[in-house]
N, C-alpha and C. Protein backbone atom coordinates (compact mmCIF):
# COMPACT_ATOMS: atom_id res chain seq x y z
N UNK A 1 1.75 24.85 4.01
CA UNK A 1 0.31 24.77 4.26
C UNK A 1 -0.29 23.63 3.45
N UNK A 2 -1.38 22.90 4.08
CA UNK A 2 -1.51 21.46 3.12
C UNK A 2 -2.64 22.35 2.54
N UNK A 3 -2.83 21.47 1.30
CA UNK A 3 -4.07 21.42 -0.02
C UNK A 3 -5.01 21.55 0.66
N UNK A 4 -6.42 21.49 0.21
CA UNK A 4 -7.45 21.73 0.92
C UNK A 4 -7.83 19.95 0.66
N UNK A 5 -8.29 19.77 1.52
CA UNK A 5 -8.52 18.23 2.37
C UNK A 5 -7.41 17.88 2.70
N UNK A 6 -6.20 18.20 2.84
CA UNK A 6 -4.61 18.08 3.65
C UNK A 6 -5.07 17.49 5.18
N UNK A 7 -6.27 18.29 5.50
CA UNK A 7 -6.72 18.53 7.07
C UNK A 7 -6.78 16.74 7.48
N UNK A 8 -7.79 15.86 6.54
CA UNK A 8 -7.98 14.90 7.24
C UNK A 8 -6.82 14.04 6.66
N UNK A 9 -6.42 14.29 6.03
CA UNK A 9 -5.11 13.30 5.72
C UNK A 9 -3.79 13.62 6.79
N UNK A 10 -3.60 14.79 7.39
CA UNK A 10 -2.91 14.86 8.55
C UNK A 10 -3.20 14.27 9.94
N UNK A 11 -4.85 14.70 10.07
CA UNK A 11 -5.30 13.87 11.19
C UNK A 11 -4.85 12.35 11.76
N UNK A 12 -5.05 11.15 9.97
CA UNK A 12 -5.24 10.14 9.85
C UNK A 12 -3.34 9.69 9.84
N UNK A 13 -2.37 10.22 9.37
CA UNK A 13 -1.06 10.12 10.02
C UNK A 13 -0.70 10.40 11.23
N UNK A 14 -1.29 11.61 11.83
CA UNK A 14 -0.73 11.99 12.76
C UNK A 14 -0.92 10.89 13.84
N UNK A 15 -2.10 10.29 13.94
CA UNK A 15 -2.73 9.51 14.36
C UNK A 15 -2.06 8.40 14.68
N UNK A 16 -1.31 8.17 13.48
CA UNK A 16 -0.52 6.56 12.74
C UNK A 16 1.13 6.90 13.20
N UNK A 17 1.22 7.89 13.09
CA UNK A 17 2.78 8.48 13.47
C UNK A 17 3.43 8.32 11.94
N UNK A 18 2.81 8.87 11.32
CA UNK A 18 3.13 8.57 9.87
C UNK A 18 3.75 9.93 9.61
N UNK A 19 5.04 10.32 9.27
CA UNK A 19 5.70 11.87 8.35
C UNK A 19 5.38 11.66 6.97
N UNK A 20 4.73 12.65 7.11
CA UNK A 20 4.26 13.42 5.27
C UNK A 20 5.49 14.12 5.52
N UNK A 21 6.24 13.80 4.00
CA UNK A 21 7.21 14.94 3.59
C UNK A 21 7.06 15.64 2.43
N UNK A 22 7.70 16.90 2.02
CA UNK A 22 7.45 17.48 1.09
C UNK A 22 8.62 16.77 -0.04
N UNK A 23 7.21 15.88 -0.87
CA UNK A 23 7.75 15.23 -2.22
C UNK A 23 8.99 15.88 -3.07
N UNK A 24 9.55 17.23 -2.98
CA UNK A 24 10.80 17.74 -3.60
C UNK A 24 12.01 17.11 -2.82
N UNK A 25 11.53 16.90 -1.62
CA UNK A 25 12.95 16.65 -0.66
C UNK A 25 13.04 15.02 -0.67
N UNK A 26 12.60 14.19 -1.74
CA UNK A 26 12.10 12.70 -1.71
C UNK A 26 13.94 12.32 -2.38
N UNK A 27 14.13 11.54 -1.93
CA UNK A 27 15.75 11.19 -2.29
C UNK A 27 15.59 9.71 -1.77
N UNK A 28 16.26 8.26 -2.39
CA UNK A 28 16.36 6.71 -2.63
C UNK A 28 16.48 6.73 -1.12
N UNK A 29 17.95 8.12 -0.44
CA UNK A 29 18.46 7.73 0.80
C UNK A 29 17.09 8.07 1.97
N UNK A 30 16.38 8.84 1.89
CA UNK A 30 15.60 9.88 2.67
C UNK A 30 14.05 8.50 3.60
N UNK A 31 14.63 7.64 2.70
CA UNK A 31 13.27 6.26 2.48
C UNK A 31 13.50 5.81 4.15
N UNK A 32 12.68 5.83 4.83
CA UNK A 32 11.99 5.91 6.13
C UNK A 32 11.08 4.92 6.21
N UNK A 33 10.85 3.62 7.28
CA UNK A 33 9.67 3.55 7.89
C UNK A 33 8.80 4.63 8.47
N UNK A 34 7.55 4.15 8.25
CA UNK A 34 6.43 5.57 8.46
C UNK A 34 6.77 6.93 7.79
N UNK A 35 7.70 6.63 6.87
CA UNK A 35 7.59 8.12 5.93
C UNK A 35 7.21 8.37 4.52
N UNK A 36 6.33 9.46 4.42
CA UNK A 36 5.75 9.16 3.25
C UNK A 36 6.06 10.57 2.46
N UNK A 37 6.25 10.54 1.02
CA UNK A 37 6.57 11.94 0.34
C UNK A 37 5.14 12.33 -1.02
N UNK A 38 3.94 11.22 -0.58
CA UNK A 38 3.02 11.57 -1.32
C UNK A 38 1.62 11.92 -1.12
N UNK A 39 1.80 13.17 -0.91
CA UNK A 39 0.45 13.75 -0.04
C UNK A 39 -0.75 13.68 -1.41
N UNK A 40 -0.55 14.48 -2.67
CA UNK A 40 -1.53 13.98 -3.52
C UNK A 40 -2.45 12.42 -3.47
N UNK A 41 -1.36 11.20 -3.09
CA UNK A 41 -2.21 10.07 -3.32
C UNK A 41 -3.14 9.78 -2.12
N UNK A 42 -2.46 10.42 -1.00
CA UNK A 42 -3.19 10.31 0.53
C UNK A 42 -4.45 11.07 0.32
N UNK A 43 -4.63 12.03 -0.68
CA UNK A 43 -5.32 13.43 -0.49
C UNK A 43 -6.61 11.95 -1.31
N UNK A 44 -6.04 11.37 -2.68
CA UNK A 44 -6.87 11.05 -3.14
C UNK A 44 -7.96 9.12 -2.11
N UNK A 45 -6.79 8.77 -1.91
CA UNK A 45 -6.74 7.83 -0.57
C UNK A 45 -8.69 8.57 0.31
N UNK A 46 -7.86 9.51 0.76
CA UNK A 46 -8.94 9.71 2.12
C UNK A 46 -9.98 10.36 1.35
N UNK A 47 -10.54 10.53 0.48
CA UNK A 47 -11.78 10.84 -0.51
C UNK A 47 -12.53 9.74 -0.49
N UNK A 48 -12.27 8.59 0.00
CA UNK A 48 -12.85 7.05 0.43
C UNK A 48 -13.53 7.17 2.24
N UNK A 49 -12.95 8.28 2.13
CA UNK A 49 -12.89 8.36 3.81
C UNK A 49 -11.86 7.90 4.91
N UNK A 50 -11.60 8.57 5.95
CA UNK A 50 -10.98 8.66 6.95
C UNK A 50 -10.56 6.91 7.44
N UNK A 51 -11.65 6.28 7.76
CA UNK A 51 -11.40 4.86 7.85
C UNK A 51 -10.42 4.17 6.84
N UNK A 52 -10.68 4.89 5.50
CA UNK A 52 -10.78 3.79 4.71
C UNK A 52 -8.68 4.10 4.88
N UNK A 53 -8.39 5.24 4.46
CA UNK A 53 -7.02 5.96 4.53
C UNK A 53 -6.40 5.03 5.48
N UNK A 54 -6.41 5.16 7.07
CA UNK A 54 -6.49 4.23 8.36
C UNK A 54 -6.13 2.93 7.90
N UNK A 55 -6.76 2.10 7.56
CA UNK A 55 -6.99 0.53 7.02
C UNK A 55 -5.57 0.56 5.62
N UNK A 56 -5.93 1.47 4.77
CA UNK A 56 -4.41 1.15 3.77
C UNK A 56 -3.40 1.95 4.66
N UNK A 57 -3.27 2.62 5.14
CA UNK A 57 -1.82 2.67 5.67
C UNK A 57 -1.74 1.92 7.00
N UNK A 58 -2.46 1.24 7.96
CA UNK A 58 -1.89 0.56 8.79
C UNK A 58 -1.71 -0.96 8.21
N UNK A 59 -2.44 -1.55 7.04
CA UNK A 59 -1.75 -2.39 6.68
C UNK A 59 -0.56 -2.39 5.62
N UNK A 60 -0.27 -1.09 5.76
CA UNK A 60 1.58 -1.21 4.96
C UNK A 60 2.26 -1.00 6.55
N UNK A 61 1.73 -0.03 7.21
CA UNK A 61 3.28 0.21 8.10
C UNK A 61 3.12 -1.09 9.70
N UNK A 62 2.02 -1.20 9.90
CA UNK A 62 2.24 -2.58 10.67
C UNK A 62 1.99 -3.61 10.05
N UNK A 63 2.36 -4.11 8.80
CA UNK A 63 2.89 -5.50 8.53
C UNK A 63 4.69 -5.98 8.26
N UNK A 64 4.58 -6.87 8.72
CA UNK A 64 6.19 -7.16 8.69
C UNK A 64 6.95 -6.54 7.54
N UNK A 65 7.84 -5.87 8.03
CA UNK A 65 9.09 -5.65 6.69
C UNK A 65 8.39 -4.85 5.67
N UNK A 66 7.41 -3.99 6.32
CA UNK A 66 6.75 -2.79 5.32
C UNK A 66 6.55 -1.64 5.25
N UNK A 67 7.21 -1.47 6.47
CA UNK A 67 6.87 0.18 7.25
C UNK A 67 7.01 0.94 6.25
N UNK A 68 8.40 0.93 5.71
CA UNK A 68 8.92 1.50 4.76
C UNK A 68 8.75 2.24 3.46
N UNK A 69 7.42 0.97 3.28
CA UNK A 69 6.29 1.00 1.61
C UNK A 69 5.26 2.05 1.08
N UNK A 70 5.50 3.61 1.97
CA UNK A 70 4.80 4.43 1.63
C UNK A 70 4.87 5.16 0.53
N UNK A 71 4.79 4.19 -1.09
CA UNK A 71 5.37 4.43 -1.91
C UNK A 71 3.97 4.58 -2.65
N UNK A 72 3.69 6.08 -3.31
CA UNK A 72 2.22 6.60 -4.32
C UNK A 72 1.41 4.83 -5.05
N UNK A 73 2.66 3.58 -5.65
CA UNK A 73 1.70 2.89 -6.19
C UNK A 73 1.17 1.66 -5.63
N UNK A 74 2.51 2.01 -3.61
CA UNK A 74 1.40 0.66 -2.97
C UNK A 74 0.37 1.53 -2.23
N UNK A 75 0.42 2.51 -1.65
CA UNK A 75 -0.78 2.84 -1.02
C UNK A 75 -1.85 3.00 -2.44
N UNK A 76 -1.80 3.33 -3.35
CA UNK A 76 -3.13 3.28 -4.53
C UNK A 76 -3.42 1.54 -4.57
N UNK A 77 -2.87 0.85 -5.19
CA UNK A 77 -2.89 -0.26 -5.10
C UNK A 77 -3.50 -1.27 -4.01
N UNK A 78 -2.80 -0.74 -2.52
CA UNK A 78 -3.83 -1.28 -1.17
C UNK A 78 -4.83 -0.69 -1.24
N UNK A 79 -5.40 0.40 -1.65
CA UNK A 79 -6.33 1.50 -1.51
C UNK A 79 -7.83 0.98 -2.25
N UNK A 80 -6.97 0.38 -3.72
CA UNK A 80 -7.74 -0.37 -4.56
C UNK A 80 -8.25 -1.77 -4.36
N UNK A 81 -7.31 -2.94 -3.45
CA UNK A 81 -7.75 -4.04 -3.12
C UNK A 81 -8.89 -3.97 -2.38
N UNK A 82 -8.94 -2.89 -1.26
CA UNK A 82 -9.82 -3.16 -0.20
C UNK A 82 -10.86 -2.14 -1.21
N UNK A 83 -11.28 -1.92 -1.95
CA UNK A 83 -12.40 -0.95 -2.54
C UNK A 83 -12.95 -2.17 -3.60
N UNK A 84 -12.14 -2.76 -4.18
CA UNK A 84 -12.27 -4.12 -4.85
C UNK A 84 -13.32 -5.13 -4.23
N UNK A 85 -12.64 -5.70 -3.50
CA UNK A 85 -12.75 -5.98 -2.16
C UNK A 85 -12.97 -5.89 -0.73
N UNK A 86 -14.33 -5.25 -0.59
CA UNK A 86 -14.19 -4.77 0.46
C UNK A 86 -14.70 -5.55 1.57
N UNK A 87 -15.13 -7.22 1.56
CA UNK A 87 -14.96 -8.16 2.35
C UNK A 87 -13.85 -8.34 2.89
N UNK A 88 -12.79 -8.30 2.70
CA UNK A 88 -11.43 -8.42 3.18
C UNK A 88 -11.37 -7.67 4.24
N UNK A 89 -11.74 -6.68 4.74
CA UNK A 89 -11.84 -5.95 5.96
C UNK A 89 -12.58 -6.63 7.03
N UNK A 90 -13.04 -7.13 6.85
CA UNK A 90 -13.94 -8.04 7.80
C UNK A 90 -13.35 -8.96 8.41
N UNK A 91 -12.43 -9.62 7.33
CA UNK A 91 -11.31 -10.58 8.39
C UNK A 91 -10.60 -10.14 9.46
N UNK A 92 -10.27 -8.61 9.41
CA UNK A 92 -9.81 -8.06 10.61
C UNK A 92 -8.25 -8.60 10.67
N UNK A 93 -7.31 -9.46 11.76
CA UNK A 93 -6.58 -9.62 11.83
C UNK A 93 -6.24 -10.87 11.25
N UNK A 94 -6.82 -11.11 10.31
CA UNK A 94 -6.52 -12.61 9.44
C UNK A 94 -5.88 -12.02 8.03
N UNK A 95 -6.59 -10.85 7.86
CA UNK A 95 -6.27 -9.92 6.69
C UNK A 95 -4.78 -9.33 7.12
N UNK A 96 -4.41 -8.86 8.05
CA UNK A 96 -2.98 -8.03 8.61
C UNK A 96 -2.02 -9.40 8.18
N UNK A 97 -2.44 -11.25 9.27
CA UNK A 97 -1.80 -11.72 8.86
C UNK A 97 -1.35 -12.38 7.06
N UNK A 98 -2.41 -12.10 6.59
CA UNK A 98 -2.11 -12.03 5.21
C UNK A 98 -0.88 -11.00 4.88
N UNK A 99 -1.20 -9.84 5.01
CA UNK A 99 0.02 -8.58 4.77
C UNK A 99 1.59 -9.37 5.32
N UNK A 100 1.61 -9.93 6.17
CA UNK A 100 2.75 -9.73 7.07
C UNK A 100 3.42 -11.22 5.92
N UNK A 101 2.73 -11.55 5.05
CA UNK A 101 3.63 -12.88 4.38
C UNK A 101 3.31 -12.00 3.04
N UNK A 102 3.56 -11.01 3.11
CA UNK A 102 3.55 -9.85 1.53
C UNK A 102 4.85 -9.18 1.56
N UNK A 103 5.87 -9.13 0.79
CA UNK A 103 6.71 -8.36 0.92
C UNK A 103 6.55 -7.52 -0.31
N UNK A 104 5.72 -5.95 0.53
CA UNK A 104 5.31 -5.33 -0.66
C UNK A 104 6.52 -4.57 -1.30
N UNK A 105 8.15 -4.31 -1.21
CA UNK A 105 8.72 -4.13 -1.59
C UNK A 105 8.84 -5.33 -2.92
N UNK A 106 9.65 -6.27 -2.95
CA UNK A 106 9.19 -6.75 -3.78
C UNK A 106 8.37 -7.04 -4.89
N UNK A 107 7.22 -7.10 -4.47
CA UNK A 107 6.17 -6.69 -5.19
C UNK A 107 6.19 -5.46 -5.91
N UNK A 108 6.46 -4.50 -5.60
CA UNK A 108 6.74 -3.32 -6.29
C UNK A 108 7.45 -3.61 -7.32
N UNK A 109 8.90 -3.95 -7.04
CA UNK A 109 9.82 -4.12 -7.94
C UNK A 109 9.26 -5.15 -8.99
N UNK A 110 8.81 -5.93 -8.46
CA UNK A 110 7.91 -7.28 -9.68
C UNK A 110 7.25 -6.39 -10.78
N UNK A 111 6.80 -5.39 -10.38
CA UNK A 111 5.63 -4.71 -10.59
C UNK A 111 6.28 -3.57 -11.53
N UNK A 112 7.40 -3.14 -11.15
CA UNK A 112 8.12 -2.30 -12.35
C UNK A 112 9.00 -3.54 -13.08
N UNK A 113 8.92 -4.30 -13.02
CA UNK A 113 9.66 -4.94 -14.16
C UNK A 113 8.47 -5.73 -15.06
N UNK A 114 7.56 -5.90 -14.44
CA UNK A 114 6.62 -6.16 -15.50
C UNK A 114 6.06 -4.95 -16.47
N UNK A 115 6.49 -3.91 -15.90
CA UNK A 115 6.00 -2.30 -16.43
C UNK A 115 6.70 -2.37 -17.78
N UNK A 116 8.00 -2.75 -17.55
CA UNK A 116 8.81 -2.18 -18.97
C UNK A 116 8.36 -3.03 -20.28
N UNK A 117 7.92 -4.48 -19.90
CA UNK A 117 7.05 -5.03 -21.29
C UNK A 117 5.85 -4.59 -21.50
N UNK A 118 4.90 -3.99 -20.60
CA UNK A 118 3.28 -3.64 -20.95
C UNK A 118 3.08 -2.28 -20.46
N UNK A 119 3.95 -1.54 -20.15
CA UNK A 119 3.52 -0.49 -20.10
C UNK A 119 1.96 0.37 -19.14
N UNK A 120 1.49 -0.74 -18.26
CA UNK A 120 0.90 -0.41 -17.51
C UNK A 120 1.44 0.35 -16.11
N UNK A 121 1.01 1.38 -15.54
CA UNK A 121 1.13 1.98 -14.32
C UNK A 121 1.65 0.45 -13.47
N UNK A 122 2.17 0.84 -12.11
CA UNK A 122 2.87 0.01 -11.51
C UNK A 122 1.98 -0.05 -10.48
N UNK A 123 1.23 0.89 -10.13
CA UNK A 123 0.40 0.74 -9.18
C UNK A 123 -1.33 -0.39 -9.64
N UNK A 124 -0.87 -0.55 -11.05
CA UNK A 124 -1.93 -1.05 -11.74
C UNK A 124 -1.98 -2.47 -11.66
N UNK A 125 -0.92 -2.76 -11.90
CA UNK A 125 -0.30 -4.24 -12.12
C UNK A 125 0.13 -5.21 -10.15
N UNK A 126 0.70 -4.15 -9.22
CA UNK A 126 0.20 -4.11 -8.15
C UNK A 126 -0.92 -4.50 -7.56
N UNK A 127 -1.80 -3.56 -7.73
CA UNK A 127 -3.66 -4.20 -7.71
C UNK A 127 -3.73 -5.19 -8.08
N UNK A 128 -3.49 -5.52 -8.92
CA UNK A 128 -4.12 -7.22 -10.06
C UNK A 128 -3.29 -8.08 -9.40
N UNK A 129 -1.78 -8.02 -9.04
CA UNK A 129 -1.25 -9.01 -8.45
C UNK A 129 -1.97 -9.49 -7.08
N UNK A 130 -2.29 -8.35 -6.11
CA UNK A 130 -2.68 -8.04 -4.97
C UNK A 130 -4.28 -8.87 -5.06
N UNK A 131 -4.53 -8.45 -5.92
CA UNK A 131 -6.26 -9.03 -6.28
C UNK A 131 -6.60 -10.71 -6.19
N UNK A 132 -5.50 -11.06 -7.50
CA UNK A 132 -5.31 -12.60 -7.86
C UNK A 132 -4.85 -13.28 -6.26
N UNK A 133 -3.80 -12.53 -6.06
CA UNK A 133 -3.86 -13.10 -4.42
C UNK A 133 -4.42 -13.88 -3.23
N UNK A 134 -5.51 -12.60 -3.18
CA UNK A 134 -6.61 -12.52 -2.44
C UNK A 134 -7.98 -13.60 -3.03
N UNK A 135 -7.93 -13.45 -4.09
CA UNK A 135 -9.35 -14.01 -4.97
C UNK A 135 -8.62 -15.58 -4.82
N UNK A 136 -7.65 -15.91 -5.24
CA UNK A 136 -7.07 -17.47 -5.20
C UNK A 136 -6.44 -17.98 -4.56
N UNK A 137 -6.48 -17.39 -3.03
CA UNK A 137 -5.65 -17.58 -2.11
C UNK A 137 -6.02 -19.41 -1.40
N UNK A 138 -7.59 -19.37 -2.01
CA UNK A 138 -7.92 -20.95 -1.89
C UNK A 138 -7.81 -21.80 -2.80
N UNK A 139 -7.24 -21.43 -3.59
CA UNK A 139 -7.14 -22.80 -4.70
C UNK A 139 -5.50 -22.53 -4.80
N UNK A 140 -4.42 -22.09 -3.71
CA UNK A 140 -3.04 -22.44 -3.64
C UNK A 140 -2.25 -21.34 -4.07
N UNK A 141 -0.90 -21.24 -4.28
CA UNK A 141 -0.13 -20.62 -4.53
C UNK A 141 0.02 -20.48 -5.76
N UNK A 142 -0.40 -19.22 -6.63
CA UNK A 142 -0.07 -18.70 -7.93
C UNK A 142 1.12 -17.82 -8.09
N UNK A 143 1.98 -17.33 -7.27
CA UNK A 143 3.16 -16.79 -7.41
C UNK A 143 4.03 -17.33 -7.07
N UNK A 144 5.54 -16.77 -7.52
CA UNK A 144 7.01 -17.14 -7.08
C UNK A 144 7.14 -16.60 -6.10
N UNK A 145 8.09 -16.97 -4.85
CA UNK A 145 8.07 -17.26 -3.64
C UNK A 145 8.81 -15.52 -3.22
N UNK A 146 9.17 -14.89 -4.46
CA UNK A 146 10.44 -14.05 -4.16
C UNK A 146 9.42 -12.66 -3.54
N UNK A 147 7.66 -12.43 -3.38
CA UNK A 147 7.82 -11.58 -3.20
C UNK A 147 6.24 -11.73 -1.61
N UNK A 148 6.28 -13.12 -1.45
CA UNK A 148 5.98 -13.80 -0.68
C UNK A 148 6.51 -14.29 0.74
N UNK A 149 6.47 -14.10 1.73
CA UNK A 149 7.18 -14.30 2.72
C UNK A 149 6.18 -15.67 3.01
N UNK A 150 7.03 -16.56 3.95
CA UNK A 150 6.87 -18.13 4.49
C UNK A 150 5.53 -17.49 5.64
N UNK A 151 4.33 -18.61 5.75
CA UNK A 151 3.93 -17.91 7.42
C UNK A 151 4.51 -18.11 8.06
């Protein structure tokens, strides 16, 4: 039985074709496009509202090579850019093609290896990468290429 607000966070997958799984049965092998084992962060996600839930998970599972990324510190992290930022929605499909040259796997991993010197949340350091991104995306390329896809 889901949590109480479970209701619209099922709606907003079901919708997406997104599987909520139950986080005990979460295993390295179990890792799925469109599958997700973190209903707490969705729960906290759609407290932004229904749209907003919608908008971070369709830009992880329809951007290239991301389906996969339904991982508690990129959906907080996307969750946070566009709340940051909430001009970025407006671009509409200029914003998706942004995602699709993101390889948020990568990024993750960037993101726990910067963890073990500063000790910040991964979903924290995520955001800020995700942020700087977006904020300096006109004055050129501030990252290494490794977590960047070519357009």
């Amino acid at each position: 039985m889901p949590k109480p607000g479970g209701h619209n966070v099922l709606k907003v997958t079901r919708a997406l074709g997104v599987k909520v799984l139950d986080a005990r049965e979460h295993s390295p092998t179990m890792v799925r496009p469109k599958h997700c084992f973190c209903m707490p962060t969705l729960q906290k996600v759609v407290s932004h509202g229904e749209a907003h839930l919608t908008m971070v998970l369709k830009l992880i599972i329809e951007t290239r090579g991301n389906a996969a990324e339904l991982w508690a510190a990129t959906i907080t992290a996307v969750s946070g850019l566009l709340l940051a930022m909430p001009w970025l929605e407006q671009r509409g499909l200029d914003l998706f093609d942004q995602f699709d040259r993101i390889d948020l796997n990568a990024l993750r991993r960037r993101a726990k290896a910067i963890r073990r010197v500063n000790k910040q949340e991964v979903w924290a350091i995520m955001f800020n990468l995700l942020c700087d991104h977006f904020h300096s995306e006109a004055q050129g390329d501030m990252f290494p290429e490794d977590w960047r896809r070519a357009a």
